[in-house]
N, C-alpha and C. Protein backbone atom coordinates (compact mmCIF):
# COMPACT_ATOMS: atom_id res chain seq x y z
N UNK A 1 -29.49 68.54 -6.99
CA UNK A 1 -30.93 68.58 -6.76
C UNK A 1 -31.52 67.19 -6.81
N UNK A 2 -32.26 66.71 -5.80
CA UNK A 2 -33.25 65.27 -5.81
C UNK A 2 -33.83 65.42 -7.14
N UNK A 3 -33.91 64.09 -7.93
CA UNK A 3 -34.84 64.28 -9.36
C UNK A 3 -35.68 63.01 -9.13
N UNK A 4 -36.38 62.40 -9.83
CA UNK A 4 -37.50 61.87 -9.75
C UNK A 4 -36.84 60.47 -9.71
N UNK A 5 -35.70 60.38 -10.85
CA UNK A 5 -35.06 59.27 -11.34
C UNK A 5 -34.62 58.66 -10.19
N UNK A 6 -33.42 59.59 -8.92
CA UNK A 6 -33.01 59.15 -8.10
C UNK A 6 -34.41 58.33 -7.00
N UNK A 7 -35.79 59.30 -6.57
CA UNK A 7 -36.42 58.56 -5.93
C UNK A 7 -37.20 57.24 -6.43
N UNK A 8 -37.38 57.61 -7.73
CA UNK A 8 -37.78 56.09 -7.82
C UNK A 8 -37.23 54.99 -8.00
N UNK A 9 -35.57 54.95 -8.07
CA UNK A 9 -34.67 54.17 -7.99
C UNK A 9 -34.74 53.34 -6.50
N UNK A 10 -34.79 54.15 -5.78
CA UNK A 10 -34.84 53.75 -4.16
C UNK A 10 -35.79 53.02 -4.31
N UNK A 11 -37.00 52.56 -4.69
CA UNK A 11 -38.06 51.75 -4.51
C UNK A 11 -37.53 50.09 -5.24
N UNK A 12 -36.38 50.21 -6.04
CA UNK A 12 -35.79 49.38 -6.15
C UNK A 12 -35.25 48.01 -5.32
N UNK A 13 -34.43 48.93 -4.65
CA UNK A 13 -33.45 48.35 -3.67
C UNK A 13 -33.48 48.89 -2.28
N UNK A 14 -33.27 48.49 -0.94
CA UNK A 14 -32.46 49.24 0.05
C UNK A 14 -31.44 49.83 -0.14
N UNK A 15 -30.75 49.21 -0.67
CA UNK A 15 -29.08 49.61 -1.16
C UNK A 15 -29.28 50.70 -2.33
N UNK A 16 -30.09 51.01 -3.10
CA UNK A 16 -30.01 51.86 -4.02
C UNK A 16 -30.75 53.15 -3.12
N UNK A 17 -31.22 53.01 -2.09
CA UNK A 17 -31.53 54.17 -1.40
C UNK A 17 -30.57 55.00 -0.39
N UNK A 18 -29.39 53.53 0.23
CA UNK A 18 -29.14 54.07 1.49
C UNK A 18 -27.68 54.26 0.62
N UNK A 19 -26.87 53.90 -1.03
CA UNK A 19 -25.73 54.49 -1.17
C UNK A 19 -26.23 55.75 -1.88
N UNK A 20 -27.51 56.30 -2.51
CA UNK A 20 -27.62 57.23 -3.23
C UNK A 20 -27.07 58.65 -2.94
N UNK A 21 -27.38 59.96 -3.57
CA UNK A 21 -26.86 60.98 -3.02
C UNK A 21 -28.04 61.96 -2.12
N UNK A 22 -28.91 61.92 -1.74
CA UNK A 22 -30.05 62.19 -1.17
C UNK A 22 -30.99 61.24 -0.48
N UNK A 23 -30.80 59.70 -0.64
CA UNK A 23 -31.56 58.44 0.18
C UNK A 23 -31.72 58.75 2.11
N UNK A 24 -30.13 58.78 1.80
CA UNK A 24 -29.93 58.04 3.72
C UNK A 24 -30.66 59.69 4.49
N UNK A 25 -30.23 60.94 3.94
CA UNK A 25 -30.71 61.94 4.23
C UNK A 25 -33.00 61.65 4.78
N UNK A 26 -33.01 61.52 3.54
CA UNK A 26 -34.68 61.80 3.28
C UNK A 26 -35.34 60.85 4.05
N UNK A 27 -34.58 59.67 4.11
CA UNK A 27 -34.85 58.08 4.66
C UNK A 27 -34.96 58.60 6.43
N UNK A 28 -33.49 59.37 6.91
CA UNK A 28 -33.72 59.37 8.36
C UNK A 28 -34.53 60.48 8.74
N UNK A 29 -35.18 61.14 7.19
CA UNK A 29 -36.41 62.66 7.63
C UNK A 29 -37.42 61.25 7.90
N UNK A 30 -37.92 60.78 7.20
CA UNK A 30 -39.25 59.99 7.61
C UNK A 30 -38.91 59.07 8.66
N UNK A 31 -37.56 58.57 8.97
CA UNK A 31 -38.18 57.45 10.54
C UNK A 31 -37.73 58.77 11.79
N UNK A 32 -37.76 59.68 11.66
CA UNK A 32 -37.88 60.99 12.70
C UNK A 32 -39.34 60.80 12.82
N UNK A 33 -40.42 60.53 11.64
CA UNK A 33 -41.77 60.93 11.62
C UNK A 33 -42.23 60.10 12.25
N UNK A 34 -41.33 58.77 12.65
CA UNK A 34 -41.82 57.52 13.43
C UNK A 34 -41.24 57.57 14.24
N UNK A 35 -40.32 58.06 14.95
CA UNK A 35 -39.29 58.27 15.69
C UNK A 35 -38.52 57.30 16.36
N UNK A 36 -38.11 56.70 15.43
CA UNK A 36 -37.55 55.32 15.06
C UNK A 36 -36.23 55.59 14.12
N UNK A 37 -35.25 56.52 14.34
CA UNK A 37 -34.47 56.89 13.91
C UNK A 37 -32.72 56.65 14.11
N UNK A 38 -32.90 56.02 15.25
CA UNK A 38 -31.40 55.62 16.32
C UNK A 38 -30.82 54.64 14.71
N UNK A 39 -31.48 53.49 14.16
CA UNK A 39 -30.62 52.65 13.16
C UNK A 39 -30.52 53.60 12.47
N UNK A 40 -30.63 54.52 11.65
CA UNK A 40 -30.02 54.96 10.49
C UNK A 40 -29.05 55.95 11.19
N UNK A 41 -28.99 56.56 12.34
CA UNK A 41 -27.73 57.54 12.42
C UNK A 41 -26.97 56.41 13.02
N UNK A 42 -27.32 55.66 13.64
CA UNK A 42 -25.75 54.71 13.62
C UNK A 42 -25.42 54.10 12.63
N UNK A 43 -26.00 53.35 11.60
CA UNK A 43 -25.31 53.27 10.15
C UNK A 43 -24.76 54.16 9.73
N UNK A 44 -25.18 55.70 9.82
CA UNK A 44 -24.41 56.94 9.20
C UNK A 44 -22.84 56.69 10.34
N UNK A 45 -23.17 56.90 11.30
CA UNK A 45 -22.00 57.27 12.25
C UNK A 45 -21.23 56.16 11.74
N UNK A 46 -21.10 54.65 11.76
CA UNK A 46 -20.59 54.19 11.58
C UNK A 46 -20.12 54.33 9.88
N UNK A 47 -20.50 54.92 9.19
CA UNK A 47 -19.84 54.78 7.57
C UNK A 47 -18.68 56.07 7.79
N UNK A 48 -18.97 57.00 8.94
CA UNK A 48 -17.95 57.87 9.23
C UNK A 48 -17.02 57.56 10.04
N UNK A 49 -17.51 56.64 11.08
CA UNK A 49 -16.00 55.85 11.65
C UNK A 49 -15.45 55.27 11.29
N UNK A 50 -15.38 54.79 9.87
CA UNK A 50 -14.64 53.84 8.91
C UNK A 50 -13.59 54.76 8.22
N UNK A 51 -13.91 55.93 8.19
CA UNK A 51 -12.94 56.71 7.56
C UNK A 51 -11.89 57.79 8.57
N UNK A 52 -12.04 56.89 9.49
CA UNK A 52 -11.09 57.94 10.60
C UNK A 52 -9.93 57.41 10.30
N UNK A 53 -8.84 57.93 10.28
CA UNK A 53 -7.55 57.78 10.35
C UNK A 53 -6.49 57.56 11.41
N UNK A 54 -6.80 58.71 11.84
CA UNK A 54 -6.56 58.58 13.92
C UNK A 54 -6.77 57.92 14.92
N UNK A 55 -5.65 57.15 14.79
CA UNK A 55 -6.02 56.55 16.13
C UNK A 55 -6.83 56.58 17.64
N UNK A 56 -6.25 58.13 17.49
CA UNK A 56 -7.19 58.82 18.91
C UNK A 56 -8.70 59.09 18.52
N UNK A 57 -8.55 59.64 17.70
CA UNK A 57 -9.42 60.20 17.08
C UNK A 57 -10.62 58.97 16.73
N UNK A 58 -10.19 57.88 16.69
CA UNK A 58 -10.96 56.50 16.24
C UNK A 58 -11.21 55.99 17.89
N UNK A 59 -10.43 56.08 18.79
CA UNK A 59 -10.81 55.79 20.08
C UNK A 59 -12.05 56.38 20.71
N UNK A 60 -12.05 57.86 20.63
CA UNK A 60 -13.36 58.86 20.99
C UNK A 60 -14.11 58.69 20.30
N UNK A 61 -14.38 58.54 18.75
CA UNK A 61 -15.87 58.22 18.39
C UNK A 61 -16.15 56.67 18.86
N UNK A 62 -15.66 56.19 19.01
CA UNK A 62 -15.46 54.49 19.16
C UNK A 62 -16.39 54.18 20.71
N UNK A 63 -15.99 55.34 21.58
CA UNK A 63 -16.56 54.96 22.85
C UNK A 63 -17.64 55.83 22.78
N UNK A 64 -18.09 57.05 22.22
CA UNK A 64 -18.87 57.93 21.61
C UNK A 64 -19.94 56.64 21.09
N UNK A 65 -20.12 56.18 19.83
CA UNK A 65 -20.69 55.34 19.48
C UNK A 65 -21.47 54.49 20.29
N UNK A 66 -20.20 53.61 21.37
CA UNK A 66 -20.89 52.57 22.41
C UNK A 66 -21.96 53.29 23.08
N UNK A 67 -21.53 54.53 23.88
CA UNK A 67 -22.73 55.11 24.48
C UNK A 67 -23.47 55.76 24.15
N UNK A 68 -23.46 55.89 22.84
CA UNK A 68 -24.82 56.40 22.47
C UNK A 68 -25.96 55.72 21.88
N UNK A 69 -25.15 54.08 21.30
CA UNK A 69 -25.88 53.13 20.49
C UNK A 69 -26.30 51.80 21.10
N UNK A 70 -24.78 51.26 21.94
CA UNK A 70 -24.61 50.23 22.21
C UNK A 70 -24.85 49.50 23.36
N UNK A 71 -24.29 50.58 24.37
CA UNK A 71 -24.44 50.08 25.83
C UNK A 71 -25.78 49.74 26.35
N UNK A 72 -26.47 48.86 27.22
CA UNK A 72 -27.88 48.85 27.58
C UNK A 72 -28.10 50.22 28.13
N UNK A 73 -29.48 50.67 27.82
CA UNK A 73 -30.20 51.79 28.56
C UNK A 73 -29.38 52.99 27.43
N UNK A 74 -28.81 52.71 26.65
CA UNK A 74 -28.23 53.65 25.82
C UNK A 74 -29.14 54.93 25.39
N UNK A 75 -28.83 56.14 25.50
CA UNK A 75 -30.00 56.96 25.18
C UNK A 75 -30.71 56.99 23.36
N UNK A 76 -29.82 56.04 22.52
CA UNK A 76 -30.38 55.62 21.25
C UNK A 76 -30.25 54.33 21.03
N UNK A 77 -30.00 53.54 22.16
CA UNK A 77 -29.89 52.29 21.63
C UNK A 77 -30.50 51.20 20.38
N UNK A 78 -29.55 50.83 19.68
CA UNK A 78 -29.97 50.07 18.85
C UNK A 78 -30.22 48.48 19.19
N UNK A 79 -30.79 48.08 18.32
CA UNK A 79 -31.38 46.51 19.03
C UNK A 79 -30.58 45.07 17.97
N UNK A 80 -29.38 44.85 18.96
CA UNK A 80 -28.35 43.83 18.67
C UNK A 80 -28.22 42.73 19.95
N UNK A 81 -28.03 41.93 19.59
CA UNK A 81 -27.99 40.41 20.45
C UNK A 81 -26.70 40.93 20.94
N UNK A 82 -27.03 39.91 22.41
CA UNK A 82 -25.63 40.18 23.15
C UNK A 82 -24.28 39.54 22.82
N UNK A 83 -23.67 38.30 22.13
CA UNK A 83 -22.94 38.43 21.90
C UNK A 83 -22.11 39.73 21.07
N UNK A 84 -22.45 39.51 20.24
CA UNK A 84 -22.34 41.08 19.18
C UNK A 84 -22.10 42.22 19.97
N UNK A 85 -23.03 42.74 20.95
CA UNK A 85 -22.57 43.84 22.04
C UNK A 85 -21.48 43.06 22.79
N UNK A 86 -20.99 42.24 23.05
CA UNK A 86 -19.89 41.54 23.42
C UNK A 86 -18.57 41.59 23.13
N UNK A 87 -18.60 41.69 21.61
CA UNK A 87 -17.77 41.33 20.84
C UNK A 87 -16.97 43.10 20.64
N UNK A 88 -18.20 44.60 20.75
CA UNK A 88 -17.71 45.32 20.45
C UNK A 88 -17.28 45.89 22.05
N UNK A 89 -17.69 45.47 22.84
CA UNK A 89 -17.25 45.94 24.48
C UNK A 89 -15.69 45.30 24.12
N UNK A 90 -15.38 44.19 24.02
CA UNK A 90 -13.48 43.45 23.49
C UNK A 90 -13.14 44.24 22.94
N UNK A 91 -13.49 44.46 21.60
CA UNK A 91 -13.12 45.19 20.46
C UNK A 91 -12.61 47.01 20.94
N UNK A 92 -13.38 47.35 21.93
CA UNK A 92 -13.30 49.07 22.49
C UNK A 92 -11.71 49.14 23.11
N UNK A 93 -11.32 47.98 23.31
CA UNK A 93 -9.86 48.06 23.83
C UNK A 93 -8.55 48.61 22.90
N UNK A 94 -8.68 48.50 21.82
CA UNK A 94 -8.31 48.56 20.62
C UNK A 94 -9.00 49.14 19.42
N UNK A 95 -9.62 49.76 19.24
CA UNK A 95 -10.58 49.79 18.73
C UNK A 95 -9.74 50.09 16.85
N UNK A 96 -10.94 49.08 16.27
CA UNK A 96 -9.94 49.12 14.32
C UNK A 96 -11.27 49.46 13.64
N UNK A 97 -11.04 50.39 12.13
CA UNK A 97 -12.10 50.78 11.49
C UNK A 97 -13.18 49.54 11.48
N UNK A 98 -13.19 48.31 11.65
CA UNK A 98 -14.10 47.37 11.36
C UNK A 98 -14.66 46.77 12.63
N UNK A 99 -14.60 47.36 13.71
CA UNK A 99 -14.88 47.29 15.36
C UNK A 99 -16.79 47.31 15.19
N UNK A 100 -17.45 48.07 14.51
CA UNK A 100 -18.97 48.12 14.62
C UNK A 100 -19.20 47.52 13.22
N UNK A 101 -18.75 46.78 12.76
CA UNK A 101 -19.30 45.93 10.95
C UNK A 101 -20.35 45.55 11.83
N UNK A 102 -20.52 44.23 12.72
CA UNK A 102 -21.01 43.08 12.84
C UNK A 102 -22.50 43.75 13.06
N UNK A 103 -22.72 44.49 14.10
CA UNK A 103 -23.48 45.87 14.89
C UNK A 103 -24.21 46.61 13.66
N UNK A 104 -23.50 46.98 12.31
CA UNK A 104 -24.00 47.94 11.73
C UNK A 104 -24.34 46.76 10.63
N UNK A 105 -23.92 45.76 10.12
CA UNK A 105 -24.46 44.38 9.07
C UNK A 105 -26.42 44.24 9.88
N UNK A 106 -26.03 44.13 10.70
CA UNK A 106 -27.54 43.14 11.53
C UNK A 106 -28.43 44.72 11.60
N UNK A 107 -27.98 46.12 11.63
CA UNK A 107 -29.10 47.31 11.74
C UNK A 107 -29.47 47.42 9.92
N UNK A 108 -28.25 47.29 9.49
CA UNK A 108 -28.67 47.12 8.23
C UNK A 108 -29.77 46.60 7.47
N UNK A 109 -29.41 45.25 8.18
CA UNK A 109 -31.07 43.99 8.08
C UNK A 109 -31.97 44.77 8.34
N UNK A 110 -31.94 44.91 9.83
CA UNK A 110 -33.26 45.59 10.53
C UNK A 110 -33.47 46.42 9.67
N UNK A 111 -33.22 47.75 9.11
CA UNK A 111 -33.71 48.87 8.18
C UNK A 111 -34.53 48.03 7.66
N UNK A 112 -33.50 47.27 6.29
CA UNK A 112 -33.79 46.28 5.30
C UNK A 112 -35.41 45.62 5.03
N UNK A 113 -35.44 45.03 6.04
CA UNK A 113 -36.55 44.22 6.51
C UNK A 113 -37.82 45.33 7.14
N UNK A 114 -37.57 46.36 7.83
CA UNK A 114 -38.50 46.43 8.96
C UNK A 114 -38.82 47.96 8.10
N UNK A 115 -38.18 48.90 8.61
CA UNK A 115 -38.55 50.52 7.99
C UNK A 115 -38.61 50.63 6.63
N UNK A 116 -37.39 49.88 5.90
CA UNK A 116 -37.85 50.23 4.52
C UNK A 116 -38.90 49.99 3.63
N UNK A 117 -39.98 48.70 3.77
CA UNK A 117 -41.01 48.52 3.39
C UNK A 117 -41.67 49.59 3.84
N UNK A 118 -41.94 49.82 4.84
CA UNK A 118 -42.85 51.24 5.37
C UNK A 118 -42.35 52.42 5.11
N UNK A 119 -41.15 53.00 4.76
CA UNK A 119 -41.12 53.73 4.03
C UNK A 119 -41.64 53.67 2.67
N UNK A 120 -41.15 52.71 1.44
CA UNK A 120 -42.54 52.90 0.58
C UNK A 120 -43.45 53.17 0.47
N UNK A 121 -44.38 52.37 1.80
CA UNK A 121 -45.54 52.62 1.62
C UNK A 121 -45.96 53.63 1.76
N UNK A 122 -44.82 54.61 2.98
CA UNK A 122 -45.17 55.68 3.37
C UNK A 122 -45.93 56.96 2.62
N UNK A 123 -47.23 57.84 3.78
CA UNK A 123 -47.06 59.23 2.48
C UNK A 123 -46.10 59.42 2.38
N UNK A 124 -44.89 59.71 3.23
CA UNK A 124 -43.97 60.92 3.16
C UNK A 124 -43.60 60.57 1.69
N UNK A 125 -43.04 59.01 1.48
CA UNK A 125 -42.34 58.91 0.09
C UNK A 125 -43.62 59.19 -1.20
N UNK A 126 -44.99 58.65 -0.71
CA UNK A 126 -45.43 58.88 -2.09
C UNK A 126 -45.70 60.23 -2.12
N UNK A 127 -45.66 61.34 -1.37
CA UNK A 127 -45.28 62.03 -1.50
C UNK A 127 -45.09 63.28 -2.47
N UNK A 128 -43.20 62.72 -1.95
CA UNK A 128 -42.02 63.12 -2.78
C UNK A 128 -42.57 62.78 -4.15
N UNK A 129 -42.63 61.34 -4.10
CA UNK A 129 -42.25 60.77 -5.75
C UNK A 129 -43.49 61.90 -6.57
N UNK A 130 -45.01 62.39 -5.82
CA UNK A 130 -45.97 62.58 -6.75
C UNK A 130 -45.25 64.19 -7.06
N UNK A 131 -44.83 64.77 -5.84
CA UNK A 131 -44.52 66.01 -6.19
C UNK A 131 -43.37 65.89 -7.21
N UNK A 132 -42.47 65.43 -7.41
CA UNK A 132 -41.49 65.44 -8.39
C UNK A 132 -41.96 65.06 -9.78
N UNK A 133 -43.00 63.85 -9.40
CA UNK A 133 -43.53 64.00 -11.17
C UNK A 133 -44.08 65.02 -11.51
N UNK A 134 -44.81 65.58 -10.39
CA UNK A 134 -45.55 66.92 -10.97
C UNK A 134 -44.96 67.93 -11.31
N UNK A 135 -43.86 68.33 -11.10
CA UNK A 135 -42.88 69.06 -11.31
C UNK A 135 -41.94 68.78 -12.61
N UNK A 136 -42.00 67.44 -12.28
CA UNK A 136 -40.94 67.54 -13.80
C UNK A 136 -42.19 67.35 -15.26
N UNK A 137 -43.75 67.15 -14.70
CA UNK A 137 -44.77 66.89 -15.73
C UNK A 137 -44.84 68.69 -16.33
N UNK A 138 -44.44 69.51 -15.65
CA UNK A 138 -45.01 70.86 -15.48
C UNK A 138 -43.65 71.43 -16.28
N UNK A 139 -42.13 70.95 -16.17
CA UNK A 139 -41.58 71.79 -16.64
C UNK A 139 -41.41 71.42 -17.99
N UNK A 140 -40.53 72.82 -18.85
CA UNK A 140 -40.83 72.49 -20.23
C UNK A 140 -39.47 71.82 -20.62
N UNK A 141 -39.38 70.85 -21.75
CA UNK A 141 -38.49 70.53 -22.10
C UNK A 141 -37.45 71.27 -23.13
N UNK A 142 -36.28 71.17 -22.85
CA UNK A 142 -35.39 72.33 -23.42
C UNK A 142 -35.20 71.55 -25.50
């Protein structure tokens, strides 16, 4: 269950939001509300293409990925300098768990820098945080 502790931890850090166990979830409910959502499911996708094993299996999300994130006109494209899209068009030949780091380091920033301040500020988060105090102000202690 989300507790109060976990959301107000996130106001901490980026990183204490996007490794938590409910952050990256709640994080890509509110940039849906902006619909500004393409960086956080490719950070997700990519923390799941790191754990493929399969070769084949690492090839199809690999080109999966490019066209859904990478390629220009991409139907979610994310916003990376062209070398970098360069580097992972080479990289698709072969493709190794560390083929989208460079791609998913620089969306990282972007979150970092750009949505996550506005998520704070956001209602959606103050929110959460007021309803959870109110909730845990309301229940009784054992």
């Amino acid at each position: 269950r989300l507790s109060l502790k976990e959301v107000l931890q996130w106001s901490q850090s980026f990183e204490k939001l996007i490794t938590s166990k409910y952050g990256p979830m709640i994080y890509k409910t509110y940039l849906e509300t902006e619909h500004s959502d393409e960086n956080i499911n490719f950070w997700l996708a990519c923390e799941a293409y790191k754990k493929i094993t399969s070769q084949r299996k690492r090839i199809l999300v690999a080109r999966k990925l490019f066209t859904n994130y990478i390629q220009p006109q991409a139907p979610n494209e994310i916003n990376i300098d062209s070398p970098v899209r360069k580097m992972i068009i080479r990289n698709l030949q072969e493709p190794t768990e560390s083929c989208f780091d460079e791609a998913q380091r620089i969306i990282y920033m972007h979150m970092e820098r750009d949505s996550y301040p506005r998520f704070l500020e956001s209602k959606f988060y103050q929110k959460l945080k007021h309803s959870l105090q109110t909730s845990s102000n309301n229940s009784t202690p054992n």
